[in-house]
N, C-alpha and C. Protein backbone atom coordinates (compact mmCIF):
# COMPACT_ATOMS: atom_id res chain seq x y z
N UNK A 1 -30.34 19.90 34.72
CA UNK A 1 -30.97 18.94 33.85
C UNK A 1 -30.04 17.76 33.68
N UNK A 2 -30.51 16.76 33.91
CA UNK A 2 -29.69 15.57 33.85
C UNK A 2 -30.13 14.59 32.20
N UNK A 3 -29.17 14.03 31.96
CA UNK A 3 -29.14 13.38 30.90
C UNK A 3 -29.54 11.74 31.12
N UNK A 4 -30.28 11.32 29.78
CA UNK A 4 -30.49 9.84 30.27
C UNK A 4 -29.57 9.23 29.96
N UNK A 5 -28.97 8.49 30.27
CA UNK A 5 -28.05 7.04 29.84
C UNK A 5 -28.12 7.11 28.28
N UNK A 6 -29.71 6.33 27.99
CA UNK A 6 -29.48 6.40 26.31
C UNK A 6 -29.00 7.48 25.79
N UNK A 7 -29.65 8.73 26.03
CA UNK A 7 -29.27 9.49 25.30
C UNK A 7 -27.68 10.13 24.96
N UNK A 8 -27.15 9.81 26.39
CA UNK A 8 -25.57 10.17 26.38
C UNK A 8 -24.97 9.02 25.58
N UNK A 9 -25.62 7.91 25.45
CA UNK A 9 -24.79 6.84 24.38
C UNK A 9 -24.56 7.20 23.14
N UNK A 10 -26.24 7.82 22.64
CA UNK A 10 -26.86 8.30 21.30
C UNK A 10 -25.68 9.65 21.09
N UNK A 11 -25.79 10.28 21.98
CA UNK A 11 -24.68 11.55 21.37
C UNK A 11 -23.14 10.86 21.37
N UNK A 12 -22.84 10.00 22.00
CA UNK A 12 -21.66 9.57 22.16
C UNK A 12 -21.20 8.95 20.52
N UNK A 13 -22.31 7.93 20.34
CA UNK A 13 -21.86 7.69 18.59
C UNK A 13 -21.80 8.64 17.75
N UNK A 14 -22.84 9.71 17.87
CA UNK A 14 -22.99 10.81 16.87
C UNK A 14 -21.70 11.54 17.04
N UNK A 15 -21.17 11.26 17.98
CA UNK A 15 -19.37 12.05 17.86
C UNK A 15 -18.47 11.34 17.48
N UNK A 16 -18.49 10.14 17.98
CA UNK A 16 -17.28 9.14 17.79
C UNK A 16 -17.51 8.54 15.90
N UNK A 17 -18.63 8.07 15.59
CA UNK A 17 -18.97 7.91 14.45
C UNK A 17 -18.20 8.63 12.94
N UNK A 18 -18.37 9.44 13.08
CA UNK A 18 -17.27 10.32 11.99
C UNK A 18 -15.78 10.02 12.17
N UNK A 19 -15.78 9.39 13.22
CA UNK A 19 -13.99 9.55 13.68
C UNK A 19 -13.48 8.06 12.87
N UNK A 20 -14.72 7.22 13.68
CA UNK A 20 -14.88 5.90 12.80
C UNK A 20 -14.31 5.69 11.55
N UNK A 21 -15.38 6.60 10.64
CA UNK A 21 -15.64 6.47 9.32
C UNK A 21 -14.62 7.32 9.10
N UNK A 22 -13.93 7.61 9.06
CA UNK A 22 -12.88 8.04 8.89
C UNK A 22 -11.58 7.30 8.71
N UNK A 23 -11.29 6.27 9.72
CA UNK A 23 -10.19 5.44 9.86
C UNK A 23 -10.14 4.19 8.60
N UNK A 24 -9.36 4.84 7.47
CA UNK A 24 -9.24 3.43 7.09
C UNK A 24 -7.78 2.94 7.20
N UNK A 25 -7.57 2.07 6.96
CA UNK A 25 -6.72 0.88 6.86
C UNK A 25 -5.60 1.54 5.56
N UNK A 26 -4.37 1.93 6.14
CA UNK A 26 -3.69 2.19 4.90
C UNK A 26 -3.20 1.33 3.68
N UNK A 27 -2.65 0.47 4.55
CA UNK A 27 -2.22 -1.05 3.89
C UNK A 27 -3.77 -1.99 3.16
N UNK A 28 -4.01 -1.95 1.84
CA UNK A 28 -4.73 -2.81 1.31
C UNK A 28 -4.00 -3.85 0.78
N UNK A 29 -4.14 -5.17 0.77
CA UNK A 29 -3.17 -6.36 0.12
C UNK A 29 -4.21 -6.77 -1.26
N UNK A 30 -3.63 -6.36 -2.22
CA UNK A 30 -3.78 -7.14 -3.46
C UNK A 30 -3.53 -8.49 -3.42
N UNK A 31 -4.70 -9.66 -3.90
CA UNK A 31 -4.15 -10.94 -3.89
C UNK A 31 -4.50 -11.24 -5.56
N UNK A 32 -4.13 -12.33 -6.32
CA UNK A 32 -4.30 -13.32 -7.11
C UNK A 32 -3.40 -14.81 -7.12
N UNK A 33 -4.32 -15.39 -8.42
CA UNK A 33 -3.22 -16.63 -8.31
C UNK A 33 -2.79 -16.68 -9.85
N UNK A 34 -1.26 -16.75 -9.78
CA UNK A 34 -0.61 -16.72 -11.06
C UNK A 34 -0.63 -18.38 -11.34
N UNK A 35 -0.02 -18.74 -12.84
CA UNK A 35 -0.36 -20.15 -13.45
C UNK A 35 0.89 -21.04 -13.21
N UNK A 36 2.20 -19.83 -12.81
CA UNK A 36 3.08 -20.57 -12.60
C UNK A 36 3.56 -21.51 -10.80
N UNK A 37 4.27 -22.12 -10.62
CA UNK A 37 4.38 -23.02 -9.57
C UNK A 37 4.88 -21.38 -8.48
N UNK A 38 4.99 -22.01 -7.12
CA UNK A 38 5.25 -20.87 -6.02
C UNK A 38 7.54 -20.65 -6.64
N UNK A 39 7.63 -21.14 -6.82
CA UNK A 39 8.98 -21.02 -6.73
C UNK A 39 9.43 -20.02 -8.02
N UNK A 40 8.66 -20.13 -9.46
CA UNK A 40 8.96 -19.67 -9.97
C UNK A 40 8.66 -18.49 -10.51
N UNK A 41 7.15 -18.13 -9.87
CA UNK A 41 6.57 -16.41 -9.49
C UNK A 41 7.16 -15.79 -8.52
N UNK A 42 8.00 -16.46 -7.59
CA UNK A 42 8.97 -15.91 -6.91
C UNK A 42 10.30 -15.26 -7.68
N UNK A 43 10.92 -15.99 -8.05
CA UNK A 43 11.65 -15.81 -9.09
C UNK A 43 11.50 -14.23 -10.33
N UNK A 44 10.40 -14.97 -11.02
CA UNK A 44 10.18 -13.62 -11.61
C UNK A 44 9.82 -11.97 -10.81
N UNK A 45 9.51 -12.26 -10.17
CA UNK A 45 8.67 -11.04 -9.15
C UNK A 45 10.16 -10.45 -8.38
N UNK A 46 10.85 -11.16 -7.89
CA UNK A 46 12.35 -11.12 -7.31
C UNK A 46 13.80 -10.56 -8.11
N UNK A 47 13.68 -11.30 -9.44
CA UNK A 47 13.97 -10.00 -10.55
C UNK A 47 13.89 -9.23 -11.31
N UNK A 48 12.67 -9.03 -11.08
CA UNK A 48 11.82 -7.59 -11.78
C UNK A 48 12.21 -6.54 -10.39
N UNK A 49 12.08 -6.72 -9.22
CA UNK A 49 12.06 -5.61 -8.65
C UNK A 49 13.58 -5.26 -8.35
N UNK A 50 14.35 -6.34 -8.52
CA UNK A 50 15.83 -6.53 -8.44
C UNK A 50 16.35 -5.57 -9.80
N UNK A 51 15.94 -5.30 -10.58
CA UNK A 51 16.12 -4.35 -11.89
C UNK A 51 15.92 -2.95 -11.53
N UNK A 52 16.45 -2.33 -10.77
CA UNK A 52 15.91 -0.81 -10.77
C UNK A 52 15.75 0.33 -12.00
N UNK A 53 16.27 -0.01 -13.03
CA UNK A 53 16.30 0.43 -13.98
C UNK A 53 14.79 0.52 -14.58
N UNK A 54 14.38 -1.36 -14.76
CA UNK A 54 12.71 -1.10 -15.17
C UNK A 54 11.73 -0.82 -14.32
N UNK A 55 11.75 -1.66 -12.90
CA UNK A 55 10.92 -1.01 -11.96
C UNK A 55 11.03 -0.15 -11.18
N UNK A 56 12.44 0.45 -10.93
CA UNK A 56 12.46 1.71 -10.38
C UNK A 56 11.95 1.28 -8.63
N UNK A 57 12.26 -0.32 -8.50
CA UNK A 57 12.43 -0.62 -6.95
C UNK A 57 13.86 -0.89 -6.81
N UNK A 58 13.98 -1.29 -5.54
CA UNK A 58 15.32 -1.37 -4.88
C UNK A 58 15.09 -2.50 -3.93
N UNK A 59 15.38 -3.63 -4.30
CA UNK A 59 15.12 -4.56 -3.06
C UNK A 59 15.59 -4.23 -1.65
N UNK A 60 14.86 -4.34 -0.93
CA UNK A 60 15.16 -4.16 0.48
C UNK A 60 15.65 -5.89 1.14
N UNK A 61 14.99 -6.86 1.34
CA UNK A 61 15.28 -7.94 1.75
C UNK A 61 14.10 -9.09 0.50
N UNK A 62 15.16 -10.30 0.80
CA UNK A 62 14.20 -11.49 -0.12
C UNK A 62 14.24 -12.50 0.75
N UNK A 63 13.75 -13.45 1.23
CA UNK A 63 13.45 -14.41 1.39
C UNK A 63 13.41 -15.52 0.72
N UNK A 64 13.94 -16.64 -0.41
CA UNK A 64 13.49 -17.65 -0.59
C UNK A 64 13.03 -18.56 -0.01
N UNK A 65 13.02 -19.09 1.10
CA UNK A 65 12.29 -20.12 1.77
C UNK A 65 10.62 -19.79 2.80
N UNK A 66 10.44 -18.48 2.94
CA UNK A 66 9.11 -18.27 2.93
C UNK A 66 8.48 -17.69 1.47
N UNK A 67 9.35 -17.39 0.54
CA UNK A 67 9.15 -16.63 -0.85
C UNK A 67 8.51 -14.91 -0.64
N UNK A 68 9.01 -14.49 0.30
CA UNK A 68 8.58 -12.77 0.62
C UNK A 68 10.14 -12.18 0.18
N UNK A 69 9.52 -10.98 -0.79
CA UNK A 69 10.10 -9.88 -1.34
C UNK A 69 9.86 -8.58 -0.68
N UNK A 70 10.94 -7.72 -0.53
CA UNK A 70 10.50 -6.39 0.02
C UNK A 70 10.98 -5.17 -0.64
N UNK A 71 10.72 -4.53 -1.68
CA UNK A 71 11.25 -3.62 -2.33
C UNK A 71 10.66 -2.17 -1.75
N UNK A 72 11.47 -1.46 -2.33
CA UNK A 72 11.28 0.60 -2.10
C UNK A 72 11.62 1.41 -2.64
N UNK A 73 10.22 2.15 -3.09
CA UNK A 73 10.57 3.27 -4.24
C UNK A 73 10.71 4.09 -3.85
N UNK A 74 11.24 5.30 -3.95
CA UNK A 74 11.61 6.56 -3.15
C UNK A 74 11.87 7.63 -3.77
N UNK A 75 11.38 9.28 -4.36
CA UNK A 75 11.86 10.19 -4.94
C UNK A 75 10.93 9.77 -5.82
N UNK A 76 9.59 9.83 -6.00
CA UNK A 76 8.37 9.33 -7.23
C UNK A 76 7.94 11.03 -7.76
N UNK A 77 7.91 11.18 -8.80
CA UNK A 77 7.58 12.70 -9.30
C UNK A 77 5.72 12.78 -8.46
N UNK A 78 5.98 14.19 -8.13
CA UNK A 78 4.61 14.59 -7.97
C UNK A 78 3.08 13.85 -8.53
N UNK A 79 3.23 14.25 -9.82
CA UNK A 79 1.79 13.44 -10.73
C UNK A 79 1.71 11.91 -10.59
N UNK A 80 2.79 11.22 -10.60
CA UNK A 80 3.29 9.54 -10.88
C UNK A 80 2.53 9.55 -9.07
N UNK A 81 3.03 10.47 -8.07
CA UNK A 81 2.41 10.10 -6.48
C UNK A 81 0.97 9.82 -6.57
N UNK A 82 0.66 11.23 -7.11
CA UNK A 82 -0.83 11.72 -7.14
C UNK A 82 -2.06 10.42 -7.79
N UNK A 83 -0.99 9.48 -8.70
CA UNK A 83 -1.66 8.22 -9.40
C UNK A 83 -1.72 7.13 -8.47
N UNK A 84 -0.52 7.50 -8.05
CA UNK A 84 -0.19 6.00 -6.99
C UNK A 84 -0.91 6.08 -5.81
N UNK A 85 -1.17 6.69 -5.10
CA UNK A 85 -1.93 7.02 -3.74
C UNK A 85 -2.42 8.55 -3.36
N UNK A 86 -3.54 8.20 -2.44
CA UNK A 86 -3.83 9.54 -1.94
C UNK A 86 -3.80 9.68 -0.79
N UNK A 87 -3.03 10.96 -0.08
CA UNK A 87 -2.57 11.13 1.35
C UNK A 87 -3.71 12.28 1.63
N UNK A 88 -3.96 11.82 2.47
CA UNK A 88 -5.02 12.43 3.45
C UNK A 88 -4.87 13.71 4.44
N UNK A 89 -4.63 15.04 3.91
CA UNK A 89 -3.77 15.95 5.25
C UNK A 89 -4.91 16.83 5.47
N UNK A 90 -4.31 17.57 6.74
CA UNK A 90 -5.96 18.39 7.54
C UNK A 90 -5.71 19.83 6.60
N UNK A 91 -6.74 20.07 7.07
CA UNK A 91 -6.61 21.86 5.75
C UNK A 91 -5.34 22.54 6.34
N UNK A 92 -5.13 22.63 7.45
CA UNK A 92 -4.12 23.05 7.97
C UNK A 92 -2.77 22.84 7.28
N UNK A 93 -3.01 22.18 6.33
CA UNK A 93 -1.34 21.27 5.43
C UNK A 93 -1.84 21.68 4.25
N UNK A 94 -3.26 22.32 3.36
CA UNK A 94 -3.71 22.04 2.27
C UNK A 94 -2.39 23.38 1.40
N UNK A 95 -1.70 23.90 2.00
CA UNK A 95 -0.81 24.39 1.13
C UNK A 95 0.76 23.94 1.36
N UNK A 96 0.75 22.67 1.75
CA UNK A 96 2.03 22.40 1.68
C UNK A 96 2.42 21.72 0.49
N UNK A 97 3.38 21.32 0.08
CA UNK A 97 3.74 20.54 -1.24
C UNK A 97 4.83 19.06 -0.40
N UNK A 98 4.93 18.52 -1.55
CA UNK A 98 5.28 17.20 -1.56
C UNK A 98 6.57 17.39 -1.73
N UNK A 99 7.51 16.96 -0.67
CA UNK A 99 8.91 17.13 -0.32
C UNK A 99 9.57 15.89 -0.81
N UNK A 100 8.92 14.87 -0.14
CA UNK A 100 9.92 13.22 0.04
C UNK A 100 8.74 12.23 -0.08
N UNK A 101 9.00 10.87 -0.93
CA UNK A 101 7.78 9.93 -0.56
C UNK A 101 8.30 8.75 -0.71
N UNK A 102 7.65 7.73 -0.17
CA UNK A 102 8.16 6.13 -0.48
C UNK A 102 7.50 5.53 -0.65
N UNK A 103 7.45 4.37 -1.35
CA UNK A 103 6.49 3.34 -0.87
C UNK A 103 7.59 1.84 -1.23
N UNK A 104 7.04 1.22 -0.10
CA UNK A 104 7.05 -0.63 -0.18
C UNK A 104 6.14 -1.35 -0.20
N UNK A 105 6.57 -2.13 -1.01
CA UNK A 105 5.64 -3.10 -1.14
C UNK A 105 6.30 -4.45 -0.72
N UNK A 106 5.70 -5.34 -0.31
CA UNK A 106 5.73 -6.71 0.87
C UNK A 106 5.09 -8.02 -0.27
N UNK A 107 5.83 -8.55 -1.23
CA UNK A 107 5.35 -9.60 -2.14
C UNK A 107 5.35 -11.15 -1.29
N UNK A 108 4.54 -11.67 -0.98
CA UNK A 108 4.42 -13.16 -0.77
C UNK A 108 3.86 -13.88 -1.36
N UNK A 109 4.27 -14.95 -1.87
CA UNK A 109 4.21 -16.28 -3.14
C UNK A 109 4.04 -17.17 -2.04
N UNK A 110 3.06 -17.99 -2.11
CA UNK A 110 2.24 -19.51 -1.60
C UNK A 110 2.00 -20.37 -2.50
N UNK A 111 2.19 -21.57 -2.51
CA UNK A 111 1.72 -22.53 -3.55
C UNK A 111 0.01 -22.71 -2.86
N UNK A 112 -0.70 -22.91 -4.92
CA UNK A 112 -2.01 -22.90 -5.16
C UNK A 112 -2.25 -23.97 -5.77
N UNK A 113 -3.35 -24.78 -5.46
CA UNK A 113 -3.49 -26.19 -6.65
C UNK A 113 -3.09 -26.00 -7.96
N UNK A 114 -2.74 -27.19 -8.23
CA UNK A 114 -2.68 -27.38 -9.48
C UNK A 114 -1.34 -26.73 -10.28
N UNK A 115 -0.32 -26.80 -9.17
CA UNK A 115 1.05 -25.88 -9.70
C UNK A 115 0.72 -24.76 -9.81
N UNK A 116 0.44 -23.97 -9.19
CA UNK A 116 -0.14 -22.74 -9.29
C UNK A 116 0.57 -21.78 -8.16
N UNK A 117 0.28 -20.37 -8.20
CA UNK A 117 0.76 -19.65 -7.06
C UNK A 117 -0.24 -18.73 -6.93
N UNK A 118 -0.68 -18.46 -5.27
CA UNK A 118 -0.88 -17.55 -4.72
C UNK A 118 -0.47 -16.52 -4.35
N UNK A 119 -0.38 -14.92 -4.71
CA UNK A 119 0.39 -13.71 -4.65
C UNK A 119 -0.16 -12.82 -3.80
N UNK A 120 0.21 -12.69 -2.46
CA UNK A 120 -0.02 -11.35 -1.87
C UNK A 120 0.95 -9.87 -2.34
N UNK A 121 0.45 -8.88 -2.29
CA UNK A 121 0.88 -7.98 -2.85
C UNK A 121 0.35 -6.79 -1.65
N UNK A 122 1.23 -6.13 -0.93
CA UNK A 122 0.98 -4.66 0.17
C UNK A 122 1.99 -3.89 -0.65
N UNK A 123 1.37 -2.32 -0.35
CA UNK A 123 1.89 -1.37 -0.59
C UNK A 123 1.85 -0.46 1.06
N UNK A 124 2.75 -0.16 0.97
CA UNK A 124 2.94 1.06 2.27
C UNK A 124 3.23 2.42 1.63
N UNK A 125 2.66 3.30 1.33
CA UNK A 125 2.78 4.48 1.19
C UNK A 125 3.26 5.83 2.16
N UNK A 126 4.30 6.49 2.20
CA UNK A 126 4.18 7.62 3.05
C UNK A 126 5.04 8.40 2.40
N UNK A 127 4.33 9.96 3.06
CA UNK A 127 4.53 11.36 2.13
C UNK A 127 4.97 12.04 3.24
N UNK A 128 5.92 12.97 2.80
CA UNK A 128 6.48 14.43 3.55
C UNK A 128 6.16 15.25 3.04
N UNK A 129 5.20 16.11 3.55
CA UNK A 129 5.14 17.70 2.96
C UNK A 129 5.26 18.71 3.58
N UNK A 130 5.61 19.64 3.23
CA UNK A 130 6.23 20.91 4.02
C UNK A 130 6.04 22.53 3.37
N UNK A 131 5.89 22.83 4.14
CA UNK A 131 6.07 24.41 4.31
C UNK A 131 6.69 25.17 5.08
N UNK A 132 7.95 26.10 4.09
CA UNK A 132 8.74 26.86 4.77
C UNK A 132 9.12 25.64 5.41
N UNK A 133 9.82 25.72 6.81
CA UNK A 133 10.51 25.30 7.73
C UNK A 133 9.61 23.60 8.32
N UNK A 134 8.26 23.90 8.43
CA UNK A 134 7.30 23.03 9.28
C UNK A 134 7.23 21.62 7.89
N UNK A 135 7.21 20.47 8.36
CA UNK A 135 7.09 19.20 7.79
C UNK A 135 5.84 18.22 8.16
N UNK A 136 5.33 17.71 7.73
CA UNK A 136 4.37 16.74 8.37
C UNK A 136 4.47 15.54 7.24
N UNK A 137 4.98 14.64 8.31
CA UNK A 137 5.44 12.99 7.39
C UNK A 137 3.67 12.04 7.36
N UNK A 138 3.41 11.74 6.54
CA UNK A 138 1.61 11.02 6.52
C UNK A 138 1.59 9.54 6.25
N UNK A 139 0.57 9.02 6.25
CA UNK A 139 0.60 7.55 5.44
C UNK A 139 -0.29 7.76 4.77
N UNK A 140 -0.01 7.22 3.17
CA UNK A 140 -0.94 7.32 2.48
C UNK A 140 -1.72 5.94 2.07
N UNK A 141 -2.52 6.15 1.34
CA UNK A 141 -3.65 5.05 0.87
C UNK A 141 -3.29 4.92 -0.35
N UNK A 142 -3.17 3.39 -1.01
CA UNK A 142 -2.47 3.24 -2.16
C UNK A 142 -3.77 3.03 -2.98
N UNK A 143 -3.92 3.75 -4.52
CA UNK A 143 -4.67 3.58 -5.25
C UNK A 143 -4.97 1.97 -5.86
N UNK A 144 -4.20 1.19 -5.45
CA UNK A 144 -4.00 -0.76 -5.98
C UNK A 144 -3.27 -0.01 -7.15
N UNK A 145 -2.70 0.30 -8.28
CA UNK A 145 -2.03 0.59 -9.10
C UNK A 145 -0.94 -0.12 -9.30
N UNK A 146 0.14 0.04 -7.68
CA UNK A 146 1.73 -0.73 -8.03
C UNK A 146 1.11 -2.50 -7.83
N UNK A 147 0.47 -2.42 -6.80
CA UNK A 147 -0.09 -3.90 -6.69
C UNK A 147 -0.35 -4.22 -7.56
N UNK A 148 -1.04 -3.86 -8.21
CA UNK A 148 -1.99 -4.59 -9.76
C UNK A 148 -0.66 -5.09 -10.68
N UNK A 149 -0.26 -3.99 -10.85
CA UNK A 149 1.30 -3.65 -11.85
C UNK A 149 2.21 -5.16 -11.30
N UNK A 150 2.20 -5.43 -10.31
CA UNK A 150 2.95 -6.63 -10.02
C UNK A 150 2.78 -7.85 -10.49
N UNK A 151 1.38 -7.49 -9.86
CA UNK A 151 0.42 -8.90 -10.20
C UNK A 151 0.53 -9.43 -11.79
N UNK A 152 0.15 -8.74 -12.31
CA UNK A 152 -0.08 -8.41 -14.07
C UNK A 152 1.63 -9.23 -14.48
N UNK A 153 2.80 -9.02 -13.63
CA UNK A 153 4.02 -9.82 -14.04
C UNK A 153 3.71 -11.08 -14.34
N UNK A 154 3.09 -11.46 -13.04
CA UNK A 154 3.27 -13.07 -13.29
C UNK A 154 1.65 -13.43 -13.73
N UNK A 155 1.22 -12.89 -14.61
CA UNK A 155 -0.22 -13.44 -14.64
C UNK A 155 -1.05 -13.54 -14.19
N UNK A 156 -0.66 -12.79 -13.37
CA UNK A 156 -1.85 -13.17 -11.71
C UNK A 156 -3.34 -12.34 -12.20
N UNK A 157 -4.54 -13.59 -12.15
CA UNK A 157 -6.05 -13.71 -12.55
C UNK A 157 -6.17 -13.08 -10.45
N UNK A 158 -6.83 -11.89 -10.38
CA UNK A 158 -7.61 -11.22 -9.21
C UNK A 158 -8.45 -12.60 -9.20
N UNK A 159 -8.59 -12.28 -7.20
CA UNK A 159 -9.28 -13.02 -6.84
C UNK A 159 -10.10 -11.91 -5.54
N UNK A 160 -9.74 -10.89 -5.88
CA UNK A 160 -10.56 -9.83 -5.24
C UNK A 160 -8.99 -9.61 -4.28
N UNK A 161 -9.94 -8.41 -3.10
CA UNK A 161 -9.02 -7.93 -2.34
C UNK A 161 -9.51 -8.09 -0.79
């Protein structure tokens, strides 16, 4: 019995389709525009995460002349993860626990009319979990939470995502 063309297409989506819908995008970028000028939401945003004490980041690299920040949190308690993002593992992992996690976030400040600033905001999420001996490192999907939390520094009015 031979198959028609269409129909091998038709089963072809009905497989691939789930795989699809499946794939999202780990990295979502939070944007708004704060009231202050680009130089000086830089500024603030640059030592807030420069404080590890209150934000509990660690700058990784700054930029002033493109205005990109790169901070990283690392060692986040279990529940505080569980708020911040959700990692996606196959049942095959559904009894492992949460070993190691990080996330960065990627801040870029643009000037917006009117003295204003434009704020991109990424989070990168990833989790280690393990059992016994076996590890599996994931990327997770950030709930917008630390993004928002940034944003909210400098005032930043959402302009969607």
């Amino acid at each position: 019995m031979m198959m028609r063309p269409a129909t091998a297409v038709v089963l072809g989506l009905l497989v691939l389709c789930p795989v699809l819908a499946n794939a999202q995008p780990a990295i979502i970028p939070r944007m708004a525009q704060a009231p202050q000028d680009p130089n000086r939401t830089y500024e603030v945003l640059r030592n807030y995460l420069s404080d590890s004490p209150r934000s509990s980041f660690k700058l990784v690299s700054t930029d002033p002349s493109t205005r990109t920040i790169v901070a990283k949190r690392s060692g986040i308690d279990t529940q505080t993860w569980n708020e911040l993002a959700y990692c996606k593992v196959g049942p095959e992992h559904l009894l492992d626990t949460l070993q190691d996690n990080a996330v960065t976030v990627t801040v870029k400040v643009e000037p917006s009319p009117k003295r204003a600033s434009f704020i991109s905001v990424s989070a990168d999420f990833e989790a280690t979990y393990a059992l016994g001996s076996s590890e599996t490192t994931t990327q997770c999907i950030s709930n917008g939470i630390v993004e928002n939390d940034l944003l909210k520094i400098v005032g930043g009015n959402s302009s969607g995502t």
